[in-house]
Protein backbone atom coordinates (compact mmCIF):
# COMPACT_ATOMS: atom_id res chain seq x y z
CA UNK A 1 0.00 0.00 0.00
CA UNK A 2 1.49 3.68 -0.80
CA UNK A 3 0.67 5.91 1.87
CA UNK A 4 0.25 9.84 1.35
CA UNK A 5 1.41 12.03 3.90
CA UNK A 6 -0.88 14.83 5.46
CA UNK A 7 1.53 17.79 5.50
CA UNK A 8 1.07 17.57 1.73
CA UNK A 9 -2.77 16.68 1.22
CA UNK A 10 -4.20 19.76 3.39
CA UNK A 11 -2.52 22.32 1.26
CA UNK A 12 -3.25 20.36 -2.46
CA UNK A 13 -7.05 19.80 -1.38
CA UNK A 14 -7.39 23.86 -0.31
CA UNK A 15 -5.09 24.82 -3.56
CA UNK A 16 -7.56 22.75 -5.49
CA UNK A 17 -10.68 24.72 -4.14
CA UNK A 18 -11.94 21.49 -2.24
CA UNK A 19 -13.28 21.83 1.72
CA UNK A 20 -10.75 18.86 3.62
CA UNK A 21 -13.28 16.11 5.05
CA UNK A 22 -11.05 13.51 6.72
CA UNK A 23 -11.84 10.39 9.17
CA UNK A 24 -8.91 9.71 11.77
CA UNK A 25 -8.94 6.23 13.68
CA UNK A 26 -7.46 6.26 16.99
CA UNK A 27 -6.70 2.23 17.84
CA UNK A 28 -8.96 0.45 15.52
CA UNK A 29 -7.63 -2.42 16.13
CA UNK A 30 -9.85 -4.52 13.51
CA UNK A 31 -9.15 -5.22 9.90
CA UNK A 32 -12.56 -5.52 8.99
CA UNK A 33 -13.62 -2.53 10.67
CA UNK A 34 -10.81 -0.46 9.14
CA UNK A 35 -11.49 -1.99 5.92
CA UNK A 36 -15.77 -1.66 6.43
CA UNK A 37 -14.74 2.24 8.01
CA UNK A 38 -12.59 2.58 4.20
CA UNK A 39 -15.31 1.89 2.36
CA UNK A 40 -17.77 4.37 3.96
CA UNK A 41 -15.58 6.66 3.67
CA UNK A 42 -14.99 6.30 -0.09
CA UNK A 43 -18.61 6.41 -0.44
CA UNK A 44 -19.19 10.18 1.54
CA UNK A 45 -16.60 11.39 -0.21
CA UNK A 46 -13.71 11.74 2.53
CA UNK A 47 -10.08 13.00 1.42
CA UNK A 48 -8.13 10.97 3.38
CA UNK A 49 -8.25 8.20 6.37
CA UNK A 50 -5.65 9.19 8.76
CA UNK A 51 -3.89 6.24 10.98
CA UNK A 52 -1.15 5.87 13.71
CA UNK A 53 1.54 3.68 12.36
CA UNK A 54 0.98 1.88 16.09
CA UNK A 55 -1.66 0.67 17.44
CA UNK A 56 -4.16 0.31 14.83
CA UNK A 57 -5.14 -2.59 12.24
CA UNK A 58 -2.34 -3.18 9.40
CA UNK A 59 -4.20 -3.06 6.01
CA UNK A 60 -3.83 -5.91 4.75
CA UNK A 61 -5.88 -8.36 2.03
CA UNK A 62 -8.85 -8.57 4.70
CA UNK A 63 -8.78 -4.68 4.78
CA UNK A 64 -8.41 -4.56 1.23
CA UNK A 65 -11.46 -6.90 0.92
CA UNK A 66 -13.71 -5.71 3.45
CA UNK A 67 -13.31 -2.07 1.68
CA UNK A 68 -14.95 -2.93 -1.54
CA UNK A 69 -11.29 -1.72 -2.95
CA UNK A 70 -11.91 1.70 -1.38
CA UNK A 71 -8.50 1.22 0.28
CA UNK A 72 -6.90 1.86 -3.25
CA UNK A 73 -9.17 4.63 -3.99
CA UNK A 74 -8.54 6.41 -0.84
CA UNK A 75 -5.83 8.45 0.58
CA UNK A 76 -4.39 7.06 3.33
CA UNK A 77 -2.21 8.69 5.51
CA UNK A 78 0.06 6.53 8.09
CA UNK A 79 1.43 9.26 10.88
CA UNK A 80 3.74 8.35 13.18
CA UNK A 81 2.16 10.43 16.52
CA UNK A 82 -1.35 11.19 16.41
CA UNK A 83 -1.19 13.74 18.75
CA UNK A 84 1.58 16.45 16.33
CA UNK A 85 -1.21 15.34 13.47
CA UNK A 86 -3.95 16.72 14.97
CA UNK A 87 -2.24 20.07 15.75
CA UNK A 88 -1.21 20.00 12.14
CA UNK A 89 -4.46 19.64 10.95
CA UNK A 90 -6.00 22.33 13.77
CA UNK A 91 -3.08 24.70 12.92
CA UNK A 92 -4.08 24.26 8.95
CA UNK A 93 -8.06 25.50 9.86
CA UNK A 94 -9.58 21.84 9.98
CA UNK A 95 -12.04 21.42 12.70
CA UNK A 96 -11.16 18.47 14.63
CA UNK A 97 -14.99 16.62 15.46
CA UNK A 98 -14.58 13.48 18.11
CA UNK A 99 -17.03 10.58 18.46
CA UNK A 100 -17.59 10.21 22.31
CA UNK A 101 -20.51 8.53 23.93
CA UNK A 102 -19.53 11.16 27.18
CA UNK A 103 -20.34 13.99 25.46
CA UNK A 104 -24.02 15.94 25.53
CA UNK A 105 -24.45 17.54 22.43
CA UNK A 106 -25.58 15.06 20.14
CA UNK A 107 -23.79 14.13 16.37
CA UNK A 108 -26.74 16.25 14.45
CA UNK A 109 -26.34 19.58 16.81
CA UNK A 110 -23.04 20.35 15.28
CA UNK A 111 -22.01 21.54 11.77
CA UNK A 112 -19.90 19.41 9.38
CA UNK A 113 -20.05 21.77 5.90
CA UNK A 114 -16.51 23.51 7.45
CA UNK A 115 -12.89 21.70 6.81
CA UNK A 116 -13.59 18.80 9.07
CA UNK A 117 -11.43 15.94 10.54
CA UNK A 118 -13.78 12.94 12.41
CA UNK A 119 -11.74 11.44 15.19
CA UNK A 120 -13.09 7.85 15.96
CA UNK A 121 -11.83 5.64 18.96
CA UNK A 122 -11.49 1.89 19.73
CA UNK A 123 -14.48 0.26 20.90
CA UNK A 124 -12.62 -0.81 24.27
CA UNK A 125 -11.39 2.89 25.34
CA UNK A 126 -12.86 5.52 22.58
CA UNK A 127 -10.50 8.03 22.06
CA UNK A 128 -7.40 8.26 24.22
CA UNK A 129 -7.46 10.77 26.63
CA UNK A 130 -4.65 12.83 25.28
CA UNK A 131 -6.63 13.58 22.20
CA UNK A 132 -9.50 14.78 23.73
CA UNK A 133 -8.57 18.02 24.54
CA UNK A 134 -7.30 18.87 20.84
CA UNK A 135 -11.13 18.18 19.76
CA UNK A 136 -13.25 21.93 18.65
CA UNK A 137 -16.12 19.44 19.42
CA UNK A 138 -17.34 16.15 20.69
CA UNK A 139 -20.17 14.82 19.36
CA UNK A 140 -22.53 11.30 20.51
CA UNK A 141 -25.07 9.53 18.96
CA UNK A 142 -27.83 9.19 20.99
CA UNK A 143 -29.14 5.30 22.05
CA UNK A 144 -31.86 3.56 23.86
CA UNK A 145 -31.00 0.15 24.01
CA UNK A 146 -28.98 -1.56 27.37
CA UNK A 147 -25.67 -2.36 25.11
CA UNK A 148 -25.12 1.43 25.01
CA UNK A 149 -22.35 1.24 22.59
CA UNK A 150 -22.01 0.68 19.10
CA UNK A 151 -19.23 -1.03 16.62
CA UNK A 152 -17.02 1.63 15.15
CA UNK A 153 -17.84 1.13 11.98
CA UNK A 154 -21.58 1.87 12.26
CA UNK A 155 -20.96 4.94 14.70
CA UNK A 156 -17.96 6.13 12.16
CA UNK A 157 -20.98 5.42 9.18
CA UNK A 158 -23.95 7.07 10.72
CA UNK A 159 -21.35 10.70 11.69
CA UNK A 160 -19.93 10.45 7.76
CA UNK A 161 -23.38 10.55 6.36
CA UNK A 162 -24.76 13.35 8.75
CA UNK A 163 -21.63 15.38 7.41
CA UNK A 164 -22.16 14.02 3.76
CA UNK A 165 -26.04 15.16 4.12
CA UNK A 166 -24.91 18.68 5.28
CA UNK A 167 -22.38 19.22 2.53
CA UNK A 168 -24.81 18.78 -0.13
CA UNK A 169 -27.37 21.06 1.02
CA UNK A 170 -24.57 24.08 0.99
């Protein structure tokens, strides 16, 4: 897999007119979600999935696979620290959005038609606590049932379509 790097994607997507949508995963630890996460991705029109070169899935055939191919469609950005990435992106005007069931303002109360970066978390932990604080927002989706939690793929699905639906009604 050929990996882009972020410090030159921001400035080619805002030299090319486009608004940056990214999706960052912070410990995905599953191919198939990775690869399932890819592919929705691909479909809402995302720039670029941004991944520590630690702690998360390796994209591999199953990835590949579970994508649809939207692993070789989409930019993918390996970074080595998570945390200097996400001050790169704030510093370059991209609000930073993070999925966490703690929060109170729910995934629909916030805007997503801005430069946007979604930061999604392990199912086990969510986001780790030292990337918290670099979120401009934190965002749940709301639930009724007693499992109170939902695989990162759907949760990562339901937030790129809320943004998707808000970008086309600019």
């Amino acid at each position: 897999m050929i990996y882009s790097n972020i410090e030159h994607v921001i400035p080619e997507l805002f030299e090319h007119g486009k608004t940056p949508f990214f999706i960052i995963l912070d410990q995905v630890t599953d191919v198939r979600n990775v690869g399932s996460i890819a592919r929705s991705a691909e479909c809402a029109g995302v720039d670029a999935m941004i991944i520590p070169d630690k702690g998360n899935a390796m994209l591999n055939a199953d990835a590949v696979k579970t994508s649809a191919g939207a692993l070789t469609r989409i930019k993918v950005c390996r970074v080595s620290s998570l945390k200097n990435s996400l001050k790169f992106i704030k510093d370059s005007g991209i609000k930073i959005i993070g999925a966490s069931e703690g929060s109170d303002k729910l995934y629909y109360q916030t805007e997503y038609k801005s430069p946007i970066a979604l930061l999604m978390g392990s199912e086990e932990k969510g986001i780790g606590p030292e990337l918290i604080p670099l979120c401009d927002d934190l965002v749940k989706i709301p639930m009724q049932g007693e499992i109170n939690s939902l695989n990162v793929s759907v949760a990562t699905g339901i937030l790129l379509f809320e943004a998707l639906k808000q970008r086309m009604e600019q």
